[in-house]
Protein backbone atom coordinates (compact mmCIF):
# COMPACT_ATOMS: atom_id res chain seq x y z
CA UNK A 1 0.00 0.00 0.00
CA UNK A 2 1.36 3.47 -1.07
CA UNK A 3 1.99 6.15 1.58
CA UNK A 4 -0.90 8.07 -0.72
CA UNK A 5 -3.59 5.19 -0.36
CA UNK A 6 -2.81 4.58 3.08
CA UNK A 7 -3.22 8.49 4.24
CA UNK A 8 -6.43 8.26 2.00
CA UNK A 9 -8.03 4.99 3.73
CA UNK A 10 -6.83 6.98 7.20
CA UNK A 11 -8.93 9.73 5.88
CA UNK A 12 -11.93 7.86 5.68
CA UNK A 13 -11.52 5.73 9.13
CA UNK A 14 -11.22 9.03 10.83
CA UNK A 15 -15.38 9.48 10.44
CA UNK A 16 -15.83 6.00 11.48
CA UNK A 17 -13.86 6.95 14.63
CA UNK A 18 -15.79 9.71 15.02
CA UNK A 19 -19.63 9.22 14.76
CA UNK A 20 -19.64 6.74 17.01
CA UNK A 21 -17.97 8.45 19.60
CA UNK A 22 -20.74 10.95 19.37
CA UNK A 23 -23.20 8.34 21.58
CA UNK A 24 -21.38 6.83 24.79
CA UNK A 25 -24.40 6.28 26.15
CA UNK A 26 -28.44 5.52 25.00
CA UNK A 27 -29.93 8.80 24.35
CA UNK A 28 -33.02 9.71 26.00
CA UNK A 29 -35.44 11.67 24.14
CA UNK A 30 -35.83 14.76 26.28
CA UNK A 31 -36.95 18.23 24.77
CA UNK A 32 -37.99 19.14 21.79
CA UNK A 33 -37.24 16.10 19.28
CA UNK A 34 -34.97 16.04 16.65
CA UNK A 35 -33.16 14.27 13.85
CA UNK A 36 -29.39 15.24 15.39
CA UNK A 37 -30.64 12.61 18.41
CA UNK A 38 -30.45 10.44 15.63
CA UNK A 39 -26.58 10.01 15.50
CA UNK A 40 -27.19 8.42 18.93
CA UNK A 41 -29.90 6.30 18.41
CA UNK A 42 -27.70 4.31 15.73
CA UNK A 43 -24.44 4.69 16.79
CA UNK A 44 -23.33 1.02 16.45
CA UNK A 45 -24.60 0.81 12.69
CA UNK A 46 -21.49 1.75 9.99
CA UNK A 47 -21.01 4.94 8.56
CA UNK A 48 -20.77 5.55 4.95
CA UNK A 49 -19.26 9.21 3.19
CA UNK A 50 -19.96 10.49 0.26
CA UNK A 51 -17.93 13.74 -1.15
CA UNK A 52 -16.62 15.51 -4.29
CA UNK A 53 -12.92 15.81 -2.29
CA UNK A 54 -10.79 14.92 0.42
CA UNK A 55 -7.98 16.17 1.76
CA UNK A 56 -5.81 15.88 4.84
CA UNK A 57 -3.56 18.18 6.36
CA UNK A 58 -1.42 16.04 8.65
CA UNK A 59 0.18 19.14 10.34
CA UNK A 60 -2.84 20.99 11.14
CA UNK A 61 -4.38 17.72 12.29
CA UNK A 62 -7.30 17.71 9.99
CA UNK A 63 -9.26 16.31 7.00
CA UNK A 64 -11.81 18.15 4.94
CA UNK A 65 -14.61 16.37 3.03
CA UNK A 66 -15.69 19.19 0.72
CA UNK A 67 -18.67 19.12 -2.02
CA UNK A 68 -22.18 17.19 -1.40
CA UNK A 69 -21.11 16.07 1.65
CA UNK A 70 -23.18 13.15 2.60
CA UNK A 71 -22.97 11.00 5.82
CA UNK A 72 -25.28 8.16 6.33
CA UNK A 73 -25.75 6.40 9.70
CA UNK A 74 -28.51 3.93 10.07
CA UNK A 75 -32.00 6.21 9.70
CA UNK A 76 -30.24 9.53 10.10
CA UNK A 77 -27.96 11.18 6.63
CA UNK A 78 -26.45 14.33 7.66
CA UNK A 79 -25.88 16.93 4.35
CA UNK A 80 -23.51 20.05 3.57
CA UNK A 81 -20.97 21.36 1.68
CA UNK A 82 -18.19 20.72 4.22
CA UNK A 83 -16.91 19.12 7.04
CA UNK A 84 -14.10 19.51 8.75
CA UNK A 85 -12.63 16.58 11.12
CA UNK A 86 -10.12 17.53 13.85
CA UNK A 87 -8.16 15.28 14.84
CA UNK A 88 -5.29 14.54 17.67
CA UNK A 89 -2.62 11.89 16.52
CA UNK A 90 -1.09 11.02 13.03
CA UNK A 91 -4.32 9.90 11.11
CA UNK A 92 -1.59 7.38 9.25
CA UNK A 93 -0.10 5.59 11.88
CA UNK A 94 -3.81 5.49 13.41
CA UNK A 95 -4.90 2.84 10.99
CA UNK A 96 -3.36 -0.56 11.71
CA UNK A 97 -3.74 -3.42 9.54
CA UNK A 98 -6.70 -1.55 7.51
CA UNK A 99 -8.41 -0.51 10.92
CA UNK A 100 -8.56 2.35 12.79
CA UNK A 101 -6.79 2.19 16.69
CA UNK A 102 -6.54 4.81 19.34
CA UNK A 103 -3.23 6.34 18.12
CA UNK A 104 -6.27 8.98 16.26
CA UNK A 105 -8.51 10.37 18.36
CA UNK A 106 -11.60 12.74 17.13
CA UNK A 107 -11.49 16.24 18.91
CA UNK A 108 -14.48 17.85 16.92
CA UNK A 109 -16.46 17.83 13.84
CA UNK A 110 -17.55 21.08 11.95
CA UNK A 111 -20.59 20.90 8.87
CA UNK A 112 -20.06 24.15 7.10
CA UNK A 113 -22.21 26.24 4.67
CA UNK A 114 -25.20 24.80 5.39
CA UNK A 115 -26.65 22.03 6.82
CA UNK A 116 -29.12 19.68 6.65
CA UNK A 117 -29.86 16.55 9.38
CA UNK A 118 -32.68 13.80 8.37
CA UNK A 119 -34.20 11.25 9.87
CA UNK A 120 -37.46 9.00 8.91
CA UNK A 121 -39.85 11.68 10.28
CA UNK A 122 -37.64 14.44 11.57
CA UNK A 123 -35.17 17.42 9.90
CA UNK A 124 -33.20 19.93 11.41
CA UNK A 125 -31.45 22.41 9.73
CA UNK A 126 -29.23 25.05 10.05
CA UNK A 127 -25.83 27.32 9.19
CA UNK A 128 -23.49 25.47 10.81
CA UNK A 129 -23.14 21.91 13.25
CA UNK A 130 -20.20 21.30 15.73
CA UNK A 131 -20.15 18.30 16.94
CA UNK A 132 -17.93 18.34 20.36
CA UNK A 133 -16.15 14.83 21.37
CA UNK A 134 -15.44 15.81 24.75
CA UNK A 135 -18.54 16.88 26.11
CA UNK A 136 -20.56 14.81 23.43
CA UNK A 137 -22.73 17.58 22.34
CA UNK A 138 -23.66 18.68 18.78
CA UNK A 139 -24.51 22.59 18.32
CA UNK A 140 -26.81 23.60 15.41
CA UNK A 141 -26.47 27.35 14.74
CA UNK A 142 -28.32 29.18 12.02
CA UNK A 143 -31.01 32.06 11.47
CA UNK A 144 -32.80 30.12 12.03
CA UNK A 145 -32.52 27.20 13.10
CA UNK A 146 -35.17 24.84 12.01
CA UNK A 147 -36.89 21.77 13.49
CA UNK A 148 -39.38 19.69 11.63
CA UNK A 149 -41.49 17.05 12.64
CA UNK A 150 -44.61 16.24 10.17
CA UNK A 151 -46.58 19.39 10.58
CA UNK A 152 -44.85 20.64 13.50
CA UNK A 153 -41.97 23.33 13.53
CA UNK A 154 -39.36 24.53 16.03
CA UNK A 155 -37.43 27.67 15.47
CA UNK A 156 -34.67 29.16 17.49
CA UNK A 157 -31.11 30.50 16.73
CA UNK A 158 -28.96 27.90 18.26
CA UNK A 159 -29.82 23.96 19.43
CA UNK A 160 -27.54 22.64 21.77
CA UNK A 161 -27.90 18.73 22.03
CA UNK A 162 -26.17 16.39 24.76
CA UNK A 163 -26.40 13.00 23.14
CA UNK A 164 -25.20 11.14 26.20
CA UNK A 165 -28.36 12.78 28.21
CA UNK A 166 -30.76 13.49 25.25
CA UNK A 167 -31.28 16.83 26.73
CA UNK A 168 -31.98 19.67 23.81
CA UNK A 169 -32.19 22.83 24.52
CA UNK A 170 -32.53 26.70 22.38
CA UNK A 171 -30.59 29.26 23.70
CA UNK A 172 -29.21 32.34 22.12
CA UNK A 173 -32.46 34.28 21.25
CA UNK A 174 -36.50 33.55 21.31
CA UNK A 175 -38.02 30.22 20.40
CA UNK A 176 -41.13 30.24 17.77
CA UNK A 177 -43.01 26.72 17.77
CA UNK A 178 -45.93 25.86 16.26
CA UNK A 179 -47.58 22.55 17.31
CA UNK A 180 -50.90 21.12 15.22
CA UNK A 181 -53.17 19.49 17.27
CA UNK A 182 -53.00 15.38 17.49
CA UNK A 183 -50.04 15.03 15.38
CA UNK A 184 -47.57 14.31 18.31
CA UNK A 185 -49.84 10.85 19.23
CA UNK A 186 -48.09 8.29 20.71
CA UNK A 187 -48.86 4.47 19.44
CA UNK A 188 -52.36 3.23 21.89
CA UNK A 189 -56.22 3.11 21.59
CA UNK A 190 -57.86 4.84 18.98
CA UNK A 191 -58.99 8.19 20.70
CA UNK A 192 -56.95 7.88 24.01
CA UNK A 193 -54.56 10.38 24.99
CA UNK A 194 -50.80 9.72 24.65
CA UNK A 195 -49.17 8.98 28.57
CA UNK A 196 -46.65 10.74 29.68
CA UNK A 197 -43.58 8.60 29.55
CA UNK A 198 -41.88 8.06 33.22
């Protein structure tokens, strides 16, 4: 294997380090639902990336995925023009025999220029995601910010998710939500009301 193929294979492990470090623990679904709760719902199912370019600047200690950036992780495909992986390590020597190892560890991911988080039922969207390692949170910034469920929208200015909690919350300015009647019910009898769940 040439020194190019093998940085380019490193390149591409350095995702699969990183989603699933996003999800240490199940998520619970607390606050206002989203798709980004998504990456921790299917943490343990592989990652596939789809881009126009990559490149990898060993020195800086990152690799950019740049042009229809697609990254697919069970029920949830995250979109954008960008993203930038930090990294801490030699991404190279972090691959041994074709598999990534703990000599490259994920610091944080950025989704540039617009993006775009699906799941079956759910979107969010936004300027700009960071996805931090250490505290396992993913920050959706935009104007605005945009939640959709079916009929039901959630705007705000920035959506700070803790996928080891499931705790999202809007900060950063004032929340508009609009909420159509009946649409939120939760699987039961025909006409019953959904139960809290405990």
């Amino acid at each position: 294997m040439t020194f190019l193929s093998l940085r380019l294979a490193a390149a591409a492990c350095v995702l699969s380090l990183a989603v699933p470090a996003l999800a240490q623990q199940p998520a619970a679904n607390s606050g206002p639902p989203n798709a980004l709760q998504g990456f921790a719902r299917n943490r343990d199912e592989p990652i596939r990336i789809n881009s126009d370019t990559l490149e990898v600047k060993d020195k800086e200690k990152q690799a950019t995925f740049s042009g229809k950036v697609v990254v697919v992780q069970g029920d949830t495909t995250l979109h954008c023009p960008q993203l930038v992986v930090y990294y801490d390590g030699d991404v190279a020597a972090g691959v041994q025999g074709g598999a990534p190892s703990d000599s490259s560890k994920i610091r944080k991911l950025e989704a540039l220029g617009g993006v775009v988080v699906q799941t079956k039922d759910q979107t969010a969207t936004g300027d700009m995601g960071v996805f931090e390692m250490k505290t396992n949170t993913v920050t959706l910034t935009g104007k605005p910010v945009v939640l959709t469920q079916g009929p039901n929208v959630v705007r705000g200015q920035k959506l700070v998710v803790d996928l080891t909690t499931g705790v999202s919350k809007f900060e950063g300015g004032r929340v508009d939500m609009l909420l159509t009647p009946g649409s939120m019910k939760q699987p039961g009898a025909p006409g019953q009301p959904a139960q809290p769940s405990r």
